[in-house]
PDB file of N, CA and C in Angstrom:
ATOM      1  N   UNK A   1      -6.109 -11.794   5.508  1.00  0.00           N
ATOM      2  CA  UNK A   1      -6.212 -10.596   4.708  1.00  0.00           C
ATOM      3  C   UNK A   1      -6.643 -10.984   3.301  1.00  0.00           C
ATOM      4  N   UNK A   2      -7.623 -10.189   2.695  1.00  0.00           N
ATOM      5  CA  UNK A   2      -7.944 -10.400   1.378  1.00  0.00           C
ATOM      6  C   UNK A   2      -7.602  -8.989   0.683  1.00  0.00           C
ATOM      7  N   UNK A   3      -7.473  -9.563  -0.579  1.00  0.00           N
ATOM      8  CA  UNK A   3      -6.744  -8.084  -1.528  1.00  0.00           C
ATOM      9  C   UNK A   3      -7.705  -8.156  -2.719  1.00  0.00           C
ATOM     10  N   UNK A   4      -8.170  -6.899  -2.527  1.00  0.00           N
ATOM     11  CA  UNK A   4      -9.006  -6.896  -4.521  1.00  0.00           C
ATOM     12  C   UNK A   4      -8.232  -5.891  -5.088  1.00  0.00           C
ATOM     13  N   UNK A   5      -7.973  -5.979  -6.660  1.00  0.00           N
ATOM     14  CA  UNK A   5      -7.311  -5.173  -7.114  1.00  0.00           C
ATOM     15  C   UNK A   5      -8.361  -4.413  -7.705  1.00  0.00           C
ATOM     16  N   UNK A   6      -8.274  -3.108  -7.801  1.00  0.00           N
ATOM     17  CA  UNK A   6      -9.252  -1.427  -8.536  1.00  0.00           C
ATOM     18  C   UNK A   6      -8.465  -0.889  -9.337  1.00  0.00           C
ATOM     19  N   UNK A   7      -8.032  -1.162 -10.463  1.00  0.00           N
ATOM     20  CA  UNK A   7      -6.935  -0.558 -11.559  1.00  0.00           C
ATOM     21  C   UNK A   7      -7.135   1.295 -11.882  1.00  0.00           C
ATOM     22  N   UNK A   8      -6.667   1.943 -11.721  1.00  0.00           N
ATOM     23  CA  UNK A   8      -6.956   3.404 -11.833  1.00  0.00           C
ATOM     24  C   UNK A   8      -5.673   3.783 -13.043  1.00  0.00           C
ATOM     25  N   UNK A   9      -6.330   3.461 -14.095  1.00  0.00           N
ATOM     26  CA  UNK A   9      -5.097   3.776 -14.869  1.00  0.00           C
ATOM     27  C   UNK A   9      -3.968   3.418 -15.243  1.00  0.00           C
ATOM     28  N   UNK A  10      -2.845   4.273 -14.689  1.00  0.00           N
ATOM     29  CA  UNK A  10      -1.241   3.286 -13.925  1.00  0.00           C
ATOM     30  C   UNK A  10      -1.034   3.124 -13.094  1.00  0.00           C
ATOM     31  N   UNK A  11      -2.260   3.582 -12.200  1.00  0.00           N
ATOM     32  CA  UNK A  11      -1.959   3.120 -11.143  1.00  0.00           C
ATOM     33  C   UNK A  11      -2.697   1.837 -10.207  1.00  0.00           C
ATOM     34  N   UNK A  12      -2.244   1.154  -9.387  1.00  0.00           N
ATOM     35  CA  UNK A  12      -3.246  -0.064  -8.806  1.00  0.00           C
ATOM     36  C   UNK A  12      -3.718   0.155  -7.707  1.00  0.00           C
ATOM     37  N   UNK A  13      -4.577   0.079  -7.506  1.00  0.00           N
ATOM     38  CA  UNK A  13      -5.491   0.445  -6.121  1.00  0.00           C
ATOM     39  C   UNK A  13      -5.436  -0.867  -5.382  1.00  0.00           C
ATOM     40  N   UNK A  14      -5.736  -1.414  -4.398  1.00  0.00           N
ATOM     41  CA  UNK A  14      -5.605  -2.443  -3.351  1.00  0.00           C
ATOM     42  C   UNK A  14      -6.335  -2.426  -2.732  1.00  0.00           C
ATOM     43  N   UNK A  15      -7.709  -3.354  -2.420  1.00  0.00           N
ATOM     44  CA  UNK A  15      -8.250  -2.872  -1.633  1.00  0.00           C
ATOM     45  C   UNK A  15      -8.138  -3.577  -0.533  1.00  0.00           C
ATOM     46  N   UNK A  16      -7.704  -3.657   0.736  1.00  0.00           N
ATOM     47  CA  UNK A  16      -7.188  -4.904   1.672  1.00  0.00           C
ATOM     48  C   UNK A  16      -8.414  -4.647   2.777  1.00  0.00           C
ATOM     49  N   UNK A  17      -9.010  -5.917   2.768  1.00  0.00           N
ATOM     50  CA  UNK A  17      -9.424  -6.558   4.281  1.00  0.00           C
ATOM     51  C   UNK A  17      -8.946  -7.662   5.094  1.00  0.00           C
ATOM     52  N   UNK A  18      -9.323  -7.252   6.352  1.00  0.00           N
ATOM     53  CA  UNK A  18      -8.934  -8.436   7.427  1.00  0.00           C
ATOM     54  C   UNK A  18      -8.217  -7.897   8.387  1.00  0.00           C
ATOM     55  N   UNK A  19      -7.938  -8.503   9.044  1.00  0.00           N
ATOM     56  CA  UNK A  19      -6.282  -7.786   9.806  1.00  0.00           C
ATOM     57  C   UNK A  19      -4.784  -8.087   9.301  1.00  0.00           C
ATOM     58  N   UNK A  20      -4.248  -7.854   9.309  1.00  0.00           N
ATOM     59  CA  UNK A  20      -2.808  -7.622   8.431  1.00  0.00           C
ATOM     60  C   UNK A  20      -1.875  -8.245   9.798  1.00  0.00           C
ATOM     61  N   UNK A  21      -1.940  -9.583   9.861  1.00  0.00           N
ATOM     62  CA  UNK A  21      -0.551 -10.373  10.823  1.00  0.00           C
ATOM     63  C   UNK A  21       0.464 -10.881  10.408  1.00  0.00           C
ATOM     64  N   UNK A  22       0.791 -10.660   9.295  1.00  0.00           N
ATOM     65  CA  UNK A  22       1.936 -11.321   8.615  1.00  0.00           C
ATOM     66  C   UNK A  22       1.538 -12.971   8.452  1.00  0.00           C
ATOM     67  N   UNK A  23       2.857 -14.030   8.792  1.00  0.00           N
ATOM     68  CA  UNK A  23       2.465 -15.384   8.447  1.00  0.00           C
ATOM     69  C   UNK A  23       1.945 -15.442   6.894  1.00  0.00           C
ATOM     70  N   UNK A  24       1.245 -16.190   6.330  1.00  0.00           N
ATOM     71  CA  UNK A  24       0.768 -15.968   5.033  1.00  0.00           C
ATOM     72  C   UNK A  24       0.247 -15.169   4.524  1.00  0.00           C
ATOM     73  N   UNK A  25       0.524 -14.455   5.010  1.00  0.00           N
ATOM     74  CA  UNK A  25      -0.292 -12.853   4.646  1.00  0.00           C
ATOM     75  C   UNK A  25       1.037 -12.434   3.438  1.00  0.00           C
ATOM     76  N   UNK A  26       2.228 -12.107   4.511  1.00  0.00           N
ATOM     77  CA  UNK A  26       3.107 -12.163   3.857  1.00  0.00           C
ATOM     78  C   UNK A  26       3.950 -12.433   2.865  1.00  0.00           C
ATOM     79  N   UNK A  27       3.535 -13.517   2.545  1.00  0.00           N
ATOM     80  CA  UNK A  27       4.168 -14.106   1.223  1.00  0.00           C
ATOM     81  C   UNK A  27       2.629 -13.860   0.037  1.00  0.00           C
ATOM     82  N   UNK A  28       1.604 -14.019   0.400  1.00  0.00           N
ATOM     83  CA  UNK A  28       0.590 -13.777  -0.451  1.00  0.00           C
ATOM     84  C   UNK A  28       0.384 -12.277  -0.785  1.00  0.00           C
ATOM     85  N   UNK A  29       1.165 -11.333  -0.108  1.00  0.00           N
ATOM     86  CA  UNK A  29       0.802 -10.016  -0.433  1.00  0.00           C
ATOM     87  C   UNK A  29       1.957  -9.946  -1.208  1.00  0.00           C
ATOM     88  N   UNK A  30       2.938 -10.415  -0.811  1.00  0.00           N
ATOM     89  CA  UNK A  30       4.499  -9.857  -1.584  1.00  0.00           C
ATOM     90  C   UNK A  30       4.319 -10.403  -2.995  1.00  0.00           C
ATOM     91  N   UNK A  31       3.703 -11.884  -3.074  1.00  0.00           N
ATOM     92  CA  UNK A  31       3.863 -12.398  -4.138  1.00  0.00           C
ATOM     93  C   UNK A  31       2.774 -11.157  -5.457  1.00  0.00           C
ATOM     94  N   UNK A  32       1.697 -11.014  -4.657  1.00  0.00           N
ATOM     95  CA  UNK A  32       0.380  -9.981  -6.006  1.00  0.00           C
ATOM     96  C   UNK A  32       1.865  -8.841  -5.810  1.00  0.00           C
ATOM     97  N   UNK A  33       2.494  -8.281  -5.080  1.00  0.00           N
ATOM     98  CA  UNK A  33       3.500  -7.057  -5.788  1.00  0.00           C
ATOM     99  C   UNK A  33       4.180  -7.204  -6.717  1.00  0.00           C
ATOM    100  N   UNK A  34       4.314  -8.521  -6.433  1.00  0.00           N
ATOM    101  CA  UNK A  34       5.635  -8.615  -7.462  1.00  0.00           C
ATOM    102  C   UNK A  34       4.975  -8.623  -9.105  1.00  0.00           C
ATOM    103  N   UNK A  35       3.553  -9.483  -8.840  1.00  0.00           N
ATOM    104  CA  UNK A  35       2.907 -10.045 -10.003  1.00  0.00           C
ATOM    105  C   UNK A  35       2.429  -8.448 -10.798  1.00  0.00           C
ATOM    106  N   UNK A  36       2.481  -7.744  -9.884  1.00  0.00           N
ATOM    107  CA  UNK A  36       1.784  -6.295 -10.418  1.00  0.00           C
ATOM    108  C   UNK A  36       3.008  -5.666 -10.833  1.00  0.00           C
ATOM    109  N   UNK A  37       4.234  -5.712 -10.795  1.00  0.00           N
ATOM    110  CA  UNK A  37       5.615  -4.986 -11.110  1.00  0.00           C
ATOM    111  C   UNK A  37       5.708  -5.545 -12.634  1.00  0.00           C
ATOM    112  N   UNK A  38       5.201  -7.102 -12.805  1.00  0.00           N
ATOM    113  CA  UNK A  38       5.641  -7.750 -13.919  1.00  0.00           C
ATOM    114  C   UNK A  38       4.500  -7.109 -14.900  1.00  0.00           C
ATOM    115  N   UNK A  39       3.253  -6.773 -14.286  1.00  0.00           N
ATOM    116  CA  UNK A  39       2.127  -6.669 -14.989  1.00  0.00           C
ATOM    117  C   UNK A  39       2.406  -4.882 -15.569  1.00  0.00           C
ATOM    118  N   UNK A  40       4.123  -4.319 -15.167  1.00  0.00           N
ATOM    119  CA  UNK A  40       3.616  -2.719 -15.321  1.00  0.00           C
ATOM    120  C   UNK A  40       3.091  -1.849 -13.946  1.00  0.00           C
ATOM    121  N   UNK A  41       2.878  -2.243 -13.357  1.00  0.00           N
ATOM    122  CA  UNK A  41       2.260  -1.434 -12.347  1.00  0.00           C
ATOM    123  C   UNK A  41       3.334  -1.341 -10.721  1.00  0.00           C
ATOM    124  N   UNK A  42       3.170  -0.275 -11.060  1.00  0.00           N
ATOM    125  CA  UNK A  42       4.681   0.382  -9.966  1.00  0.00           C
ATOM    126  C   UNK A  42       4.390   0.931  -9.243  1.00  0.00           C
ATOM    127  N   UNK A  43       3.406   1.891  -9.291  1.00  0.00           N
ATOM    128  CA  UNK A  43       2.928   2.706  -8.546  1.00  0.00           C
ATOM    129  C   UNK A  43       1.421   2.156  -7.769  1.00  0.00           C
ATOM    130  N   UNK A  44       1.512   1.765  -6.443  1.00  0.00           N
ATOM    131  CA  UNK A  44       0.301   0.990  -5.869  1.00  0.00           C
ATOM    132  C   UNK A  44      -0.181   1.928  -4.263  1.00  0.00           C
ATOM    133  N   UNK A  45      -1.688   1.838  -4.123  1.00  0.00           N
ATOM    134  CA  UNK A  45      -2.258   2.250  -3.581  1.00  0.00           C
ATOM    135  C   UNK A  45      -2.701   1.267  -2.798  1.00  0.00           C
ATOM    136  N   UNK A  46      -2.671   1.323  -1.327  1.00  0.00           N
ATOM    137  CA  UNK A  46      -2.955   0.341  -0.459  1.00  0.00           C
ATOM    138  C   UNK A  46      -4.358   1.072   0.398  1.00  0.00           C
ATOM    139  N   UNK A  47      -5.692   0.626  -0.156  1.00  0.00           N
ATOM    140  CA  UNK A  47      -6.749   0.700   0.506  1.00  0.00           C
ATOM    141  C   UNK A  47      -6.976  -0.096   1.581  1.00  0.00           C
ATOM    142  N   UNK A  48      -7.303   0.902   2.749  1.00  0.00           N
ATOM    143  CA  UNK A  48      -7.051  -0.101   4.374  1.00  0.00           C
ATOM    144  C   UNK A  48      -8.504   0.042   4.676  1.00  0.00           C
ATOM    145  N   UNK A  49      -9.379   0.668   4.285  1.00  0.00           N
ATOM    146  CA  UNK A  49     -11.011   0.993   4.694  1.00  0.00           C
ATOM    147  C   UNK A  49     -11.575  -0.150   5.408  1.00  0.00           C
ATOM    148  N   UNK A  50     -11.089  -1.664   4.785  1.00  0.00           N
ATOM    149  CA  UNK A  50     -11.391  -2.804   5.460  1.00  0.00           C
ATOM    150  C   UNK A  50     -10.657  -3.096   6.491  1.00  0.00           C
ATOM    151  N   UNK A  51      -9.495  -2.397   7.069  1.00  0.00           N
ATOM    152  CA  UNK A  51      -8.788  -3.141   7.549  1.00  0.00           C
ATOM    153  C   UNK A  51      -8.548  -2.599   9.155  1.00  0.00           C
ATOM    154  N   UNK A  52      -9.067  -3.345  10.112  1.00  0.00           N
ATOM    155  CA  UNK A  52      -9.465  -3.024  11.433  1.00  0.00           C
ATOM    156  C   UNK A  52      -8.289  -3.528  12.395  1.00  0.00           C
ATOM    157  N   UNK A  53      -7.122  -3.975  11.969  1.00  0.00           N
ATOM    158  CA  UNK A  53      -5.724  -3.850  12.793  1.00  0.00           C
ATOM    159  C   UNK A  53      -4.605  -4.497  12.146  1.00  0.00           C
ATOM    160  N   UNK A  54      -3.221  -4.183  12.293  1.00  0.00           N
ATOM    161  CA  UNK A  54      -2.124  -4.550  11.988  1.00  0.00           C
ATOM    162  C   UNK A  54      -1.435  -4.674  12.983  1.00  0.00           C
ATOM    163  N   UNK A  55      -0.671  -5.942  13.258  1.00  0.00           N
ATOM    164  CA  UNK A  55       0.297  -5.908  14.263  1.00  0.00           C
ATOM    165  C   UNK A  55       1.856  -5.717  13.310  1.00  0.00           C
ATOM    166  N   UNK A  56       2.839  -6.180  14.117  1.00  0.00           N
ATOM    167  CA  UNK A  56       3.764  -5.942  14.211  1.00  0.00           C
ATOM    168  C   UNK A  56       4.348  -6.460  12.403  1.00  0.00           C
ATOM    169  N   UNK A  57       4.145  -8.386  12.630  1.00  0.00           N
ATOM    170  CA  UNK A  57       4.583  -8.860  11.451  1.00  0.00           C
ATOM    171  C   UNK A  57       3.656  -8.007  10.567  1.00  0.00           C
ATOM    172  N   UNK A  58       2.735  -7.543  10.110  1.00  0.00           N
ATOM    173  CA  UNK A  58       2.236  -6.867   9.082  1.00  0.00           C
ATOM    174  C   UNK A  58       2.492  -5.767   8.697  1.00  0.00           C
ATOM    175  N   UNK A  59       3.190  -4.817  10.124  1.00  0.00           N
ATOM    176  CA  UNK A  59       3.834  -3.431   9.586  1.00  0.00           C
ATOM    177  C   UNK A  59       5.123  -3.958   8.743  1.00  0.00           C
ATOM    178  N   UNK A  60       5.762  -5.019   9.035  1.00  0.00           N
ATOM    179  CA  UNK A  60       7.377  -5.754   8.255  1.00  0.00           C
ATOM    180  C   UNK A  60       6.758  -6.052   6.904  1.00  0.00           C
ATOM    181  N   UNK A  61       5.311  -6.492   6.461  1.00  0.00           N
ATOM    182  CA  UNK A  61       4.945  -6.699   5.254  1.00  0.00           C
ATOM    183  C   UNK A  61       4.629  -5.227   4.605  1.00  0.00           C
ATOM    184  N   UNK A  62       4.147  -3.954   5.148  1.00  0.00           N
ATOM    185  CA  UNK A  62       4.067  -2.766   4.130  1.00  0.00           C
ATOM    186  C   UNK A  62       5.737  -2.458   4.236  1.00  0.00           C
ATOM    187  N   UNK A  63       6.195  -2.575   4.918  1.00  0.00           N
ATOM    188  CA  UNK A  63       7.848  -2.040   4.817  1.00  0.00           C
ATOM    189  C   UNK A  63       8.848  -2.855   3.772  1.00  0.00           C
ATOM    190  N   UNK A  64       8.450  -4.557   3.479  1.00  0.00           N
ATOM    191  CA  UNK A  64       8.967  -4.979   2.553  1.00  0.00           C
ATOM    192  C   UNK A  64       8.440  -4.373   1.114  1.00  0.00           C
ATOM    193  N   UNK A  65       7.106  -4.245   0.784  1.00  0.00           N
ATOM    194  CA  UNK A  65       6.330  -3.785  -0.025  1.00  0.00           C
ATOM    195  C   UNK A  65       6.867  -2.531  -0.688  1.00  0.00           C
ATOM    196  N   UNK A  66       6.776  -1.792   0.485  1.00  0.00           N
ATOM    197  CA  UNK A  66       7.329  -0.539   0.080  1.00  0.00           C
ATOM    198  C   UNK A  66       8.871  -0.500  -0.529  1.00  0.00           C
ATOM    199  N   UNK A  67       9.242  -1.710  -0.081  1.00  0.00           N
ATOM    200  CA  UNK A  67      11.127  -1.456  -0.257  1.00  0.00           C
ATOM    201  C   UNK A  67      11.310  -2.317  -1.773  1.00  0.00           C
ATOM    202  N   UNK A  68      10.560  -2.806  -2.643  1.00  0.00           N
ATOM    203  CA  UNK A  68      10.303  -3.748  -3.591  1.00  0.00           C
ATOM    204  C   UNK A  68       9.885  -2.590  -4.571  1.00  0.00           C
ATOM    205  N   UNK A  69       8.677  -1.949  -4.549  1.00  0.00           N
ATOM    206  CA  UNK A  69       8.271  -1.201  -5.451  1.00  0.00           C
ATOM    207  C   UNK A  69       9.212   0.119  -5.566  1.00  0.00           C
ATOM    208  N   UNK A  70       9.904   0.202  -4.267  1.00  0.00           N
ATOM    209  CA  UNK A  70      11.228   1.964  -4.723  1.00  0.00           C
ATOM    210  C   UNK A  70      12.426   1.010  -5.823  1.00  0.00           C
ATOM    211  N   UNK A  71      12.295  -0.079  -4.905  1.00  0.00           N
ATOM    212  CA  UNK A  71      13.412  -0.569  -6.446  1.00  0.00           C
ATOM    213  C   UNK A  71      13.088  -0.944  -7.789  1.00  0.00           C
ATOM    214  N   UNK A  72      11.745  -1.062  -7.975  1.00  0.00           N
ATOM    215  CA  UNK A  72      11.914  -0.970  -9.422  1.00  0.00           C
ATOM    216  C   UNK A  72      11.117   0.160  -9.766  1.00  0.00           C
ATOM    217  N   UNK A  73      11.619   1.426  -8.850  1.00  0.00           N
ATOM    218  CA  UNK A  73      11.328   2.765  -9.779  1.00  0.00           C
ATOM    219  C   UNK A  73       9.778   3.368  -9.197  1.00  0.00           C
ATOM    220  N   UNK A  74       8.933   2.803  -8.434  1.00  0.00           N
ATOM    221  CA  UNK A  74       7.683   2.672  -7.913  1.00  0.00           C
ATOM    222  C   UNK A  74       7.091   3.377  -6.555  1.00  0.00           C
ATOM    223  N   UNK A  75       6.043   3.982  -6.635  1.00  0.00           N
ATOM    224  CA  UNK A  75       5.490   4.345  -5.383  1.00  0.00           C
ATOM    225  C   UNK A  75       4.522   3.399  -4.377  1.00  0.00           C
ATOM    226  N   UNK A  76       4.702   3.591  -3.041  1.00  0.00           N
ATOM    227  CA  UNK A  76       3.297   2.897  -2.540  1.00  0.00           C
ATOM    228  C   UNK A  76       2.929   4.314  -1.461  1.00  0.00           C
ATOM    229  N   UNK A  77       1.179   4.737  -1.871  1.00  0.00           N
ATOM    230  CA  UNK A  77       0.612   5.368  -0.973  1.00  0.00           C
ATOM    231  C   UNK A  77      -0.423   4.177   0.123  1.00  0.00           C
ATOM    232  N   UNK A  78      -1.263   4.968   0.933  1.00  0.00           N
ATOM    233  CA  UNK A  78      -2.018   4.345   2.086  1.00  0.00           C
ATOM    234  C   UNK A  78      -2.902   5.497   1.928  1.00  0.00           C
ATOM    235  N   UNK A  79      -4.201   4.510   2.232  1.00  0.00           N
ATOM    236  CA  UNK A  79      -5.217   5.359   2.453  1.00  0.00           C
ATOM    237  C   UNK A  79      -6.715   4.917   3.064  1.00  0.00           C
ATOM    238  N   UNK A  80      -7.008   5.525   3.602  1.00  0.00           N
ATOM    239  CA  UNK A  80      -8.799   4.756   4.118  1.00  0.00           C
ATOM    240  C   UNK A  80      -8.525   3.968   5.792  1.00  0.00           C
ATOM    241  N   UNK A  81      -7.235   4.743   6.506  1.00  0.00           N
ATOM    242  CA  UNK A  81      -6.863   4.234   7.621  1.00  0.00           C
ATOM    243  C   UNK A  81      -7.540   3.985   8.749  1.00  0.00           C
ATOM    244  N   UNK A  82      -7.895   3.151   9.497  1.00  0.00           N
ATOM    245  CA  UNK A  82      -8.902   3.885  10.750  1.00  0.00           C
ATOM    246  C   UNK A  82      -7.768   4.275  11.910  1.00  0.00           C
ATOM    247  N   UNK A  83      -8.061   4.761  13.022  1.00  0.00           N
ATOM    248  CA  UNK A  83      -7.743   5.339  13.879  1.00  0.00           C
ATOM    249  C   UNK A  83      -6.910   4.061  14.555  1.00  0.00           C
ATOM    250  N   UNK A  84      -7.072   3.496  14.826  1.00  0.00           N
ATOM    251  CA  UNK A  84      -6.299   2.150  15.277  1.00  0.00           C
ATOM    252  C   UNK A  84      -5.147   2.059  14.479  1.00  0.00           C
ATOM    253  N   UNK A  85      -5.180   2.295  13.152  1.00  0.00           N
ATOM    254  CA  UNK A  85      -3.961   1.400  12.790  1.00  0.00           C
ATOM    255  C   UNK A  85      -3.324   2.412  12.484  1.00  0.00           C
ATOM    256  N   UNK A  86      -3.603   3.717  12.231  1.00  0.00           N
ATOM    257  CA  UNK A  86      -2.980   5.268  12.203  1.00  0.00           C
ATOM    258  C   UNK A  86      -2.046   5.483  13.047  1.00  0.00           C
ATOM    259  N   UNK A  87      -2.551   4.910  14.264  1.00  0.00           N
ATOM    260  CA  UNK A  87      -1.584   5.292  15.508  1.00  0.00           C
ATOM    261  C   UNK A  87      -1.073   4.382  15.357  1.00  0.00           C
ATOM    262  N   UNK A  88      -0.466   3.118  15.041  1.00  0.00           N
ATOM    263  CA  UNK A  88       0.773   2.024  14.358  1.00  0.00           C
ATOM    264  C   UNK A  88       1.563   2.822  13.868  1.00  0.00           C
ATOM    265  N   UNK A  89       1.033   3.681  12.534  1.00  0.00           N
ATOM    266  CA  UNK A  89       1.827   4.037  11.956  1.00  0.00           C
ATOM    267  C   UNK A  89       2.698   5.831  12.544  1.00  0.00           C
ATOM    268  N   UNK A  90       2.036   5.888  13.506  1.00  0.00           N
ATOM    269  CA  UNK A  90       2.542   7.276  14.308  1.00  0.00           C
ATOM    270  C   UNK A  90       3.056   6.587  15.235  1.00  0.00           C
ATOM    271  N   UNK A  91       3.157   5.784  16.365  1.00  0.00           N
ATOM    272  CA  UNK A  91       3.765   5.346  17.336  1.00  0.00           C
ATOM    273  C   UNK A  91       5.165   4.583  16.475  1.00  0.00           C
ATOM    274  N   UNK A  92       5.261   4.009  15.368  1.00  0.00           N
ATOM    275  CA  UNK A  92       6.263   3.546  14.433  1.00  0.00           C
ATOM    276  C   UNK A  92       7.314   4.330  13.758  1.00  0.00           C
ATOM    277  N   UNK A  93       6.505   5.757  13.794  1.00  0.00           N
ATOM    278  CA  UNK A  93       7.231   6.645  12.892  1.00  0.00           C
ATOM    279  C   UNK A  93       7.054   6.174  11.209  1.00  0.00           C
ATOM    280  N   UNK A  94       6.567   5.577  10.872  1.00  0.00           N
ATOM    281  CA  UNK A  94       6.399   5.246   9.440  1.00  0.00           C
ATOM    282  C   UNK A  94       5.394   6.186   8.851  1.00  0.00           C
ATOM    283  N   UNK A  95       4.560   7.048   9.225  1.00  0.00           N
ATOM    284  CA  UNK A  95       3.709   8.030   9.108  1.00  0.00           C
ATOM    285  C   UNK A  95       4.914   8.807   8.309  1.00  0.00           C
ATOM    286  N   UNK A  96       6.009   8.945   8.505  1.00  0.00           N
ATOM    287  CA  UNK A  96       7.021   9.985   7.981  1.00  0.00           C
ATOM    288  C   UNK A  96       7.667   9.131   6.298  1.00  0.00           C
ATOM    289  N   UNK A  97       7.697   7.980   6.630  1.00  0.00           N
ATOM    290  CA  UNK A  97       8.110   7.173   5.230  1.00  0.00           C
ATOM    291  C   UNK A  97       6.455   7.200   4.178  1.00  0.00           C
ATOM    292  N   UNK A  98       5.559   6.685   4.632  1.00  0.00           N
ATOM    293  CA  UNK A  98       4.492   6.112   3.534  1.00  0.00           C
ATOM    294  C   UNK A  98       3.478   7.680   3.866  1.00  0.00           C
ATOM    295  N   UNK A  99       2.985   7.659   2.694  1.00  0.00           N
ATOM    296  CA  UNK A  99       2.386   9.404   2.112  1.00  0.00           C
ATOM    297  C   UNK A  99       0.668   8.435   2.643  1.00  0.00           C
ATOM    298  N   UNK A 100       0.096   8.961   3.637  1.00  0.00           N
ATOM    299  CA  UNK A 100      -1.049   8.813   3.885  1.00  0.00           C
ATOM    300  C   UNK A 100      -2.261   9.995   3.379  1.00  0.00           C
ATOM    301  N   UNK A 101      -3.377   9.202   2.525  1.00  0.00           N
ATOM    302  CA  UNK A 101      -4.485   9.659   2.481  1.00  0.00           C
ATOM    303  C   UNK A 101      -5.435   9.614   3.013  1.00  0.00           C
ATOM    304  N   UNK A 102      -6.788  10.609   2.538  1.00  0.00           N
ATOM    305  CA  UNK A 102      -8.417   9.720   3.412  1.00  0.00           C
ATOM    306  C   UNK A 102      -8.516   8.885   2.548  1.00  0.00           C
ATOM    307  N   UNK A 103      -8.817   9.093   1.127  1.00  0.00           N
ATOM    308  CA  UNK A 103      -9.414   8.609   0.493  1.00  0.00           C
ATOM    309  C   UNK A 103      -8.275   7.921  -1.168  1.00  0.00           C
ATOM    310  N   UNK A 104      -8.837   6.982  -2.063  1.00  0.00           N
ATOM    311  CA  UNK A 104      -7.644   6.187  -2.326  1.00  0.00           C
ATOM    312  C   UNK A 104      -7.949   7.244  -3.563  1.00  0.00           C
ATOM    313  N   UNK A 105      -9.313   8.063  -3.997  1.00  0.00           N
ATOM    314  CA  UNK A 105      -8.908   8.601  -4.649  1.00  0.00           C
ATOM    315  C   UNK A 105      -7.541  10.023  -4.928  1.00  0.00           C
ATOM    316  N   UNK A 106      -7.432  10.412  -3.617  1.00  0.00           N
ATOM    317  CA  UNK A 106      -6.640  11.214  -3.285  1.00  0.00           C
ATOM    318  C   UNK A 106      -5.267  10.566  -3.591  1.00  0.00           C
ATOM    319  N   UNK A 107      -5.063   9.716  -3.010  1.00  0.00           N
ATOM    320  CA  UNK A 107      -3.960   8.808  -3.108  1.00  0.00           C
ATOM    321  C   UNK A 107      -3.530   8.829  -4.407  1.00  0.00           C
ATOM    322  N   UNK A 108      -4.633   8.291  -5.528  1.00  0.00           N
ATOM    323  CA  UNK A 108      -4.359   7.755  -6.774  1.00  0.00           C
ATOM    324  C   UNK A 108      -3.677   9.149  -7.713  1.00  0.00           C
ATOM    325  N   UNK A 109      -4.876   9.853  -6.996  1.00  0.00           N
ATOM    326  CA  UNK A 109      -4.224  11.273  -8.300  1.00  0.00           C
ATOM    327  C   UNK A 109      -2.649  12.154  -7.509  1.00  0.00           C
ATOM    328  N   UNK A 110      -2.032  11.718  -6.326  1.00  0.00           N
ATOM    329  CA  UNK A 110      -0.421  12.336  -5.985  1.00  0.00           C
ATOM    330  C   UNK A 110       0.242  11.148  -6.579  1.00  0.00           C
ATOM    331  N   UNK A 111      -0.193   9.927  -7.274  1.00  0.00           N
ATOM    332  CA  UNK A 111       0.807   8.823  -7.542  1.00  0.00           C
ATOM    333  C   UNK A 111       0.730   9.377  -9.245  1.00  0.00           C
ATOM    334  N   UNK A 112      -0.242   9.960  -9.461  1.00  0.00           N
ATOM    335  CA  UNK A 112      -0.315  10.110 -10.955  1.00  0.00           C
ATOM    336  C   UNK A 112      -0.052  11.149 -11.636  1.00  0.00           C
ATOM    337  N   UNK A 113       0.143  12.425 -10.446  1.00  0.00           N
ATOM    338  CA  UNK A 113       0.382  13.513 -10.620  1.00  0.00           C
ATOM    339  C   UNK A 113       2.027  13.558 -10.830  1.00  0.00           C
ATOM    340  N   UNK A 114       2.824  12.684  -9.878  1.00  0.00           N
ATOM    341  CA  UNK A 114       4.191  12.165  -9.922  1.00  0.00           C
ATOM    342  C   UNK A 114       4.474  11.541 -11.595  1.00  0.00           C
ATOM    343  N   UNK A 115       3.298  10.599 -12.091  1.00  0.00           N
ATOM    344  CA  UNK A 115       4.470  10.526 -13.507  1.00  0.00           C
ATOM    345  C   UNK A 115       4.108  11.395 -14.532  1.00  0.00           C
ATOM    346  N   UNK A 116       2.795  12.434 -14.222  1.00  0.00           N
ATOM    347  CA  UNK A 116       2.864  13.311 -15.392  1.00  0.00           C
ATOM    348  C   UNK A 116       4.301  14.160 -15.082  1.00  0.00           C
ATOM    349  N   UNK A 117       4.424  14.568 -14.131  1.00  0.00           N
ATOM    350  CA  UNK A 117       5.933  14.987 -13.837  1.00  0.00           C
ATOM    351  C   UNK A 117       6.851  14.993 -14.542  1.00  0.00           C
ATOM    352  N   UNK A 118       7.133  13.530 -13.923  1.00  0.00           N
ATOM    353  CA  UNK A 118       8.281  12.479 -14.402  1.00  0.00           C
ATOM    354  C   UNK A 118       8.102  12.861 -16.150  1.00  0.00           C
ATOM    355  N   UNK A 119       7.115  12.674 -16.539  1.00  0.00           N
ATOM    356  CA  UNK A 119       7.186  12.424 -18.032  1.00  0.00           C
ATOM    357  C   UNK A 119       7.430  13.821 -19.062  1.00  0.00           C
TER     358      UNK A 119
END
């Protein structure tokens, strides 16, 4: 898996390719979260447009992800899914935890719409 970061403000865009198997995936994705929590950025957008399957260990890496950024106060959306890995997240039930978009711009403006809120 490769990750580019697309900064939208406060919020961080992600853009992930490859397939998502955990193994070093895992520790290399957790580690850019953490680096982005330190950097300010809480609220992250996970662009999947590249990303043509996830197994099992990789659904345990958006579920750690996700459980890292609610604790320090933070959102994670999904967006740009294909049909393959959609149904992961519907056969998982995680479709009901992580706020899925089409597009990351969609994504970006319900993460941003949340801290004009907040603020």
């Amino acid at each position: 898996m490769k990750i580019k970061r697309k900064p939208q403000g406060e919020v961080m865009v992600l853009e992930l390719s490859g397939k998502i198997m955990g193994g070093p995936d895992y520790e290399n994705f957790h580690s850019e979260v953490k680096a982005l929590i330190k950097e300010g950025y809480v609220d992250i957008v996970l662009n999947f447009t590249g990303v043509p399957w996830v197994n099992s260990n990789g659904v345990g890496l958006l579920i750690g992800a996700y459980h890292i950024l609610k604790r320090h106060g933070g959102r994670m959306t999904i967006c740009g899914l294909k049909s393959r890995v959609l149904s992961i997240l519907y056969v998982t039930q995680l479709h009901r935890v992580f706020e899925v978009y089409d597009t990351y711009k969609e994504a970006a403006a319900s993460l941003l719409e949340r801290r004009q809120s907040i603020a």
